[in-house]
N, C-alpha and C. Protein backbone atom coordinates (compact mmCIF):
# COMPACT_ATOMS: atom_id res chain seq x y z
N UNK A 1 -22.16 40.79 42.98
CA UNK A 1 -21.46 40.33 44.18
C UNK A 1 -22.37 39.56 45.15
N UNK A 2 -23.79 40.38 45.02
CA UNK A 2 -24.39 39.46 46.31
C UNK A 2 -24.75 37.75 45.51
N UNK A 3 -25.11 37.61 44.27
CA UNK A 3 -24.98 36.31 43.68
C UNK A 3 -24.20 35.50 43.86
N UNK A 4 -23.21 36.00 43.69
CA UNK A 4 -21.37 35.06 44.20
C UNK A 4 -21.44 34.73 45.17
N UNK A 5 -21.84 35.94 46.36
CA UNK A 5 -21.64 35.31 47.87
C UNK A 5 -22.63 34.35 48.43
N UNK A 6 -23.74 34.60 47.67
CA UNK A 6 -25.15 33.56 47.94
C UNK A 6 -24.37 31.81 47.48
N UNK A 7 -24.31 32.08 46.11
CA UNK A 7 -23.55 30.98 45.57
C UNK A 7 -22.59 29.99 46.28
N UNK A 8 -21.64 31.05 47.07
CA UNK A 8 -20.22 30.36 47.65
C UNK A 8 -21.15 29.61 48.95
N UNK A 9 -21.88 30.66 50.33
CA UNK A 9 -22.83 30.47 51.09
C UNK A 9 -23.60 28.80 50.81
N UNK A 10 -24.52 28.84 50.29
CA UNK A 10 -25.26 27.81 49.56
C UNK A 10 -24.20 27.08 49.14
N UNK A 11 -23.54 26.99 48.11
CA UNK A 11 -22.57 25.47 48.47
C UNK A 11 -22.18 24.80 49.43
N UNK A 12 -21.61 26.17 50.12
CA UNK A 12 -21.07 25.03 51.54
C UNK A 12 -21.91 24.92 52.08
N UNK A 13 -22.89 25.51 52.23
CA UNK A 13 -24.40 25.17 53.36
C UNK A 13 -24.61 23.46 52.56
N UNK A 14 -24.67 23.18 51.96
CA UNK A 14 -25.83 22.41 51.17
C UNK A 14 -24.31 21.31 51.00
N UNK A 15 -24.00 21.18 50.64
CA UNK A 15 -22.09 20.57 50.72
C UNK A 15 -22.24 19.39 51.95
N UNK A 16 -22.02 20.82 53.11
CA UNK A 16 -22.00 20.44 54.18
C UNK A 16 -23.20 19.04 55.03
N UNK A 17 -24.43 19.70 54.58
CA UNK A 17 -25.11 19.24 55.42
C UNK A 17 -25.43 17.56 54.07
N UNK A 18 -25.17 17.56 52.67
CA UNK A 18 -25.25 16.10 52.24
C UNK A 18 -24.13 15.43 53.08
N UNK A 19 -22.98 16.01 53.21
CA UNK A 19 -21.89 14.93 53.98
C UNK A 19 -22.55 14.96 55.64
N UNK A 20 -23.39 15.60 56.11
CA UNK A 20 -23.16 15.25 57.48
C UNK A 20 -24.37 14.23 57.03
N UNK A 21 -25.38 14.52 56.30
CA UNK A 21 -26.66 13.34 56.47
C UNK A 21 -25.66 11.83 55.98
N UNK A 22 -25.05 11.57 55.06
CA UNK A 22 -24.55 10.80 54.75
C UNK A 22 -23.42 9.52 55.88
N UNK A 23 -22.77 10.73 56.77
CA UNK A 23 -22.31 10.21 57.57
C UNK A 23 -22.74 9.96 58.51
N UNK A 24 -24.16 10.59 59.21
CA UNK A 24 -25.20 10.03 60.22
C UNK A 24 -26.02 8.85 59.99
N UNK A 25 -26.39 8.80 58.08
CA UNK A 25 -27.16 7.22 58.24
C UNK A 25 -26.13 6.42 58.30
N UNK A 26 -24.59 6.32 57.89
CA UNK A 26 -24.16 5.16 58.22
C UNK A 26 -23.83 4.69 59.72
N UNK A 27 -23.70 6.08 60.82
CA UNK A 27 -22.81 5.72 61.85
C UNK A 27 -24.75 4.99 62.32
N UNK A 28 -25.71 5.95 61.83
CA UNK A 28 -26.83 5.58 62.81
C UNK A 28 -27.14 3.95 62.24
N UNK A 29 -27.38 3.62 60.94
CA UNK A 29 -27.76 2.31 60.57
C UNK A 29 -27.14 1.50 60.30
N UNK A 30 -25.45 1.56 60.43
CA UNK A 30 -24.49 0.33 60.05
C UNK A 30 -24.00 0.51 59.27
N UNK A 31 -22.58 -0.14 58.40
CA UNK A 31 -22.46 -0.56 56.79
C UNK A 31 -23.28 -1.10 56.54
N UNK A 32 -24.27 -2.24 57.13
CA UNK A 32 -24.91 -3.29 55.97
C UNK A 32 -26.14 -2.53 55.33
N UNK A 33 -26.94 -1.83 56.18
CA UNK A 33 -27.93 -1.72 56.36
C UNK A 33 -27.51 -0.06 54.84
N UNK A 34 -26.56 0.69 55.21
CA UNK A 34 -26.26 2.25 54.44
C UNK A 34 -26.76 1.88 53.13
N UNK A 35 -26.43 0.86 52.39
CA UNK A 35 -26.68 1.32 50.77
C UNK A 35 -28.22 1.13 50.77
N UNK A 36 -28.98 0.04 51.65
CA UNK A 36 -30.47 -0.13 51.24
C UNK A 36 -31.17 1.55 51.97
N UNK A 37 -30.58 2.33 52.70
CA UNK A 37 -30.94 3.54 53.27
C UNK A 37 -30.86 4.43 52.37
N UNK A 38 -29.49 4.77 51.79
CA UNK A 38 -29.40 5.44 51.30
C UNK A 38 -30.24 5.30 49.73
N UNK A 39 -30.21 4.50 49.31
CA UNK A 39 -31.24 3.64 48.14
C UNK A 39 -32.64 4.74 48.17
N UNK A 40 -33.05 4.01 49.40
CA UNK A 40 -34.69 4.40 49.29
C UNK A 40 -34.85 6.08 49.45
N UNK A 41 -34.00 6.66 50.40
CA UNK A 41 -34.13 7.97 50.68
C UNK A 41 -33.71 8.76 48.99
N UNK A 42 -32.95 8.08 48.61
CA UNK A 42 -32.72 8.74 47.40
C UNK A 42 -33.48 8.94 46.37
N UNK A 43 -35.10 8.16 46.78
CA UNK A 43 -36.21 7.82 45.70
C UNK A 43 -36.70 9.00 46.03
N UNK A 44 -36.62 9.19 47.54
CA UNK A 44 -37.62 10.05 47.88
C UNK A 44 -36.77 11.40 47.55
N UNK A 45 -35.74 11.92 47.71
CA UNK A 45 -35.12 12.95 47.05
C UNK A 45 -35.34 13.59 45.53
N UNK A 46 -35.65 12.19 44.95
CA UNK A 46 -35.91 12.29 43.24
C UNK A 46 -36.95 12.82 43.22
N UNK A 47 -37.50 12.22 43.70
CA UNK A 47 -39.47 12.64 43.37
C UNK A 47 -39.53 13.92 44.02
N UNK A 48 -39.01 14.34 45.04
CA UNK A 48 -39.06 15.58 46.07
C UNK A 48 -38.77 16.83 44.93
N UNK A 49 -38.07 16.84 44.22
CA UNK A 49 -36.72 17.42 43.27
C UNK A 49 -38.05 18.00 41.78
N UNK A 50 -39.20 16.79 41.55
CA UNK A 50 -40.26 17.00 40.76
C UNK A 50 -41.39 17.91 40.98
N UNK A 51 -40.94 18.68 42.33
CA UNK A 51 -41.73 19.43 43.27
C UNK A 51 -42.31 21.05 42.15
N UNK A 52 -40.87 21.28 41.69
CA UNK A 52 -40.82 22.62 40.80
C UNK A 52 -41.77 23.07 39.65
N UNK A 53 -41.32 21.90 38.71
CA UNK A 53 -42.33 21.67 38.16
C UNK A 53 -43.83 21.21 38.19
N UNK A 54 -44.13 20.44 38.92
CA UNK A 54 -45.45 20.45 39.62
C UNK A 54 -45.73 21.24 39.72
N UNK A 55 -45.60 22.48 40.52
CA UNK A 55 -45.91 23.96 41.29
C UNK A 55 -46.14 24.54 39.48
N UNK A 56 -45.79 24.36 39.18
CA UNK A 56 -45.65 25.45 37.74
C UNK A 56 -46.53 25.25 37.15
N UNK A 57 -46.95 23.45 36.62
CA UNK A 57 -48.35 23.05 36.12
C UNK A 57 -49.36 23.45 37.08
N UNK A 58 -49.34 23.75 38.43
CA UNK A 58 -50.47 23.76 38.89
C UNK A 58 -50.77 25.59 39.11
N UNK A 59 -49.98 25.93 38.73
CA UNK A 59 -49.80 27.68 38.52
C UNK A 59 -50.71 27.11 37.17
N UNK A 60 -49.85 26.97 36.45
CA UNK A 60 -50.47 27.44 35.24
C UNK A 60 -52.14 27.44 35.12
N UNK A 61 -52.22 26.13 35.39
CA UNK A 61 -53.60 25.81 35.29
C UNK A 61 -54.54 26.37 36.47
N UNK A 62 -54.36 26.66 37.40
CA UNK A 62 -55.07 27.38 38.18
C UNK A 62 -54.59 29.18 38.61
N UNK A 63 -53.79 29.50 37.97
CA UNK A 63 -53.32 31.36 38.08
C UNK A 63 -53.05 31.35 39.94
N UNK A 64 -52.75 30.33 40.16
CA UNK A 64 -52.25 30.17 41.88
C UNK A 64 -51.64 29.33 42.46
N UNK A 65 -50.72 29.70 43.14
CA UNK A 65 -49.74 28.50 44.15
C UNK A 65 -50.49 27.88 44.87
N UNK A 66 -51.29 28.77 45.45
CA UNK A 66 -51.93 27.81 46.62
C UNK A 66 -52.17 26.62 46.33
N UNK A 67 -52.69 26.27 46.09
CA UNK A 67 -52.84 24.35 46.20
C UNK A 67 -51.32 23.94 45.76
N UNK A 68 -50.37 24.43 45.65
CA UNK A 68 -48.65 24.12 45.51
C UNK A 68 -48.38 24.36 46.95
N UNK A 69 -48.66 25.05 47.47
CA UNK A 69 -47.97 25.15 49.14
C UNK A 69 -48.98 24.32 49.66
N UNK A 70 -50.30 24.15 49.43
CA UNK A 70 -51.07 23.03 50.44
C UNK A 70 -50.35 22.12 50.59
N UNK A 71 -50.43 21.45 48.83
CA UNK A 71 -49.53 19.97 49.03
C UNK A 71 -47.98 20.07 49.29
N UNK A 72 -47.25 21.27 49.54
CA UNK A 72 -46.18 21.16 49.91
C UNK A 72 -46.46 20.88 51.48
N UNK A 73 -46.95 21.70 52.25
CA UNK A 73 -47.15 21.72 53.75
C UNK A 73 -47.84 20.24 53.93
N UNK A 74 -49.17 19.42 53.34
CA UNK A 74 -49.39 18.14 54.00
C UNK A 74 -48.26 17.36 53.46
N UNK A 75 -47.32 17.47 52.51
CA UNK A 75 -45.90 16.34 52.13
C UNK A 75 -45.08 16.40 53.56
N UNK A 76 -44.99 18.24 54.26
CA UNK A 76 -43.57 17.96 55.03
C UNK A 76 -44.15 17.87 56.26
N UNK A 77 -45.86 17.79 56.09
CA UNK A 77 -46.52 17.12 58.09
C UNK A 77 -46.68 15.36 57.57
N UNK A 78 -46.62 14.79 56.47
CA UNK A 78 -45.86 13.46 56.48
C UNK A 78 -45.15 13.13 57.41
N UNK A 79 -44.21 13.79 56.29
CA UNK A 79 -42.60 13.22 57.05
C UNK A 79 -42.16 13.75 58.43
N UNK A 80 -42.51 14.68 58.95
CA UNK A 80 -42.93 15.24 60.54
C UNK A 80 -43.41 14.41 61.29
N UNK A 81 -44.63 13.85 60.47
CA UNK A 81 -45.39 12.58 61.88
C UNK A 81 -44.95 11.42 61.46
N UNK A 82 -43.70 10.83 60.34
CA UNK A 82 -42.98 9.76 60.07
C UNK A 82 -41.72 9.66 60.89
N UNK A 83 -41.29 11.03 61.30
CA UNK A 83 -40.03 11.40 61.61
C UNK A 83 -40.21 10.88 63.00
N UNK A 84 -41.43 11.09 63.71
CA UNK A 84 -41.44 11.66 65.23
C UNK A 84 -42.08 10.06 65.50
N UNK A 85 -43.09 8.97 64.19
CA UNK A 85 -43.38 8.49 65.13
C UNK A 85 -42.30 6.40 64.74
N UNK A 86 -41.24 6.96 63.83
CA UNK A 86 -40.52 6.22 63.55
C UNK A 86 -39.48 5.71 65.17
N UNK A 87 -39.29 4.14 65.14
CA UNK A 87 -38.52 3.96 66.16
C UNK A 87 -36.84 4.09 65.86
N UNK A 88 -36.14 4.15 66.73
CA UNK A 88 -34.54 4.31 66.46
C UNK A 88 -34.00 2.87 65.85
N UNK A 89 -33.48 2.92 64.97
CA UNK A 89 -32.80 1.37 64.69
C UNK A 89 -32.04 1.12 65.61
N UNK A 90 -31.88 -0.38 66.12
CA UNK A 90 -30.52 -0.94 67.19
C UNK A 90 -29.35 -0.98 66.01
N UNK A 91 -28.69 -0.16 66.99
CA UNK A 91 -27.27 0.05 66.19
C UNK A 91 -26.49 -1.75 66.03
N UNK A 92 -25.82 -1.91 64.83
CA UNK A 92 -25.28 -3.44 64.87
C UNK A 92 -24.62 -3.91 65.47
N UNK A 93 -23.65 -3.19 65.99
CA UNK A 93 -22.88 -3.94 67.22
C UNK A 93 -23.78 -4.47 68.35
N UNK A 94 -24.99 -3.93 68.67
CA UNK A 94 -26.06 -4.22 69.67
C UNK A 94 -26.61 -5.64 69.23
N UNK A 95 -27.20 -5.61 67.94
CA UNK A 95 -27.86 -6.62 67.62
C UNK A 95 -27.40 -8.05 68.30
N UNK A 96 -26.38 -8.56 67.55
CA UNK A 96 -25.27 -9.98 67.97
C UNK A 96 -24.99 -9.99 69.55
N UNK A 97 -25.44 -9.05 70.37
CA UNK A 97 -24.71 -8.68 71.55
C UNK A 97 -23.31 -8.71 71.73
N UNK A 98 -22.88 -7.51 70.93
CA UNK A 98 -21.40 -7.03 71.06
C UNK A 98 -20.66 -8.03 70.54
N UNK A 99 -20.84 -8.60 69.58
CA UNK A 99 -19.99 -10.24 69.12
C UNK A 99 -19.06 -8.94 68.06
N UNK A 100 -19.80 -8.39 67.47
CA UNK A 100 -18.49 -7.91 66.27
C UNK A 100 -17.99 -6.41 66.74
């Protein structure tokens, strides 16, 4: 039972939050701009996803995670100091000055 309820939980958690990211890069970066966004973030999802396995070769070969959580923790102070020191895109209606 607690599997099922984790299961049901975790879907909609995880459900939920691909449709809200999905609908924030378009309202935040436009139609034109969504498929080249969604494009690149999706590279980085792929490779992110290769994380598991990594951790496992580097178990194996060293009888320890640690250097698996190092390079997990300097990957997500990356994207932390990418996140924080990235500027906001001008939304498109701004660009043209309100023409469309």
């Amino acid at each position: 039972p607690m599997a099922l309820a984790y299961s049901i939980i975790f879907g909609f958690g995880y459900g939920a939050a691909m449709e809200a990211g999905m609908s924030l890069s378009s309202s935040y970066f436009g139609r034109t701009d969504y498929p080249k966004i969604m494009g690149i973030s999706m590279v980085f999802s792929i490779l992110g996803s290769a994380g598991a396995p990594i951790a496992g070769a580097i178990y194996d070969s060293t009888k320890s995670y640690s250097m698996a959580f190092v390079l997990t923790i300097i990957a997500a102070l990356v994207g932390l100091i990418s996140m924080v020191l990235v500027r906001p895109p001008l939304h498109p209606s701004l660009r043209d000055g309100g023409k469309n």
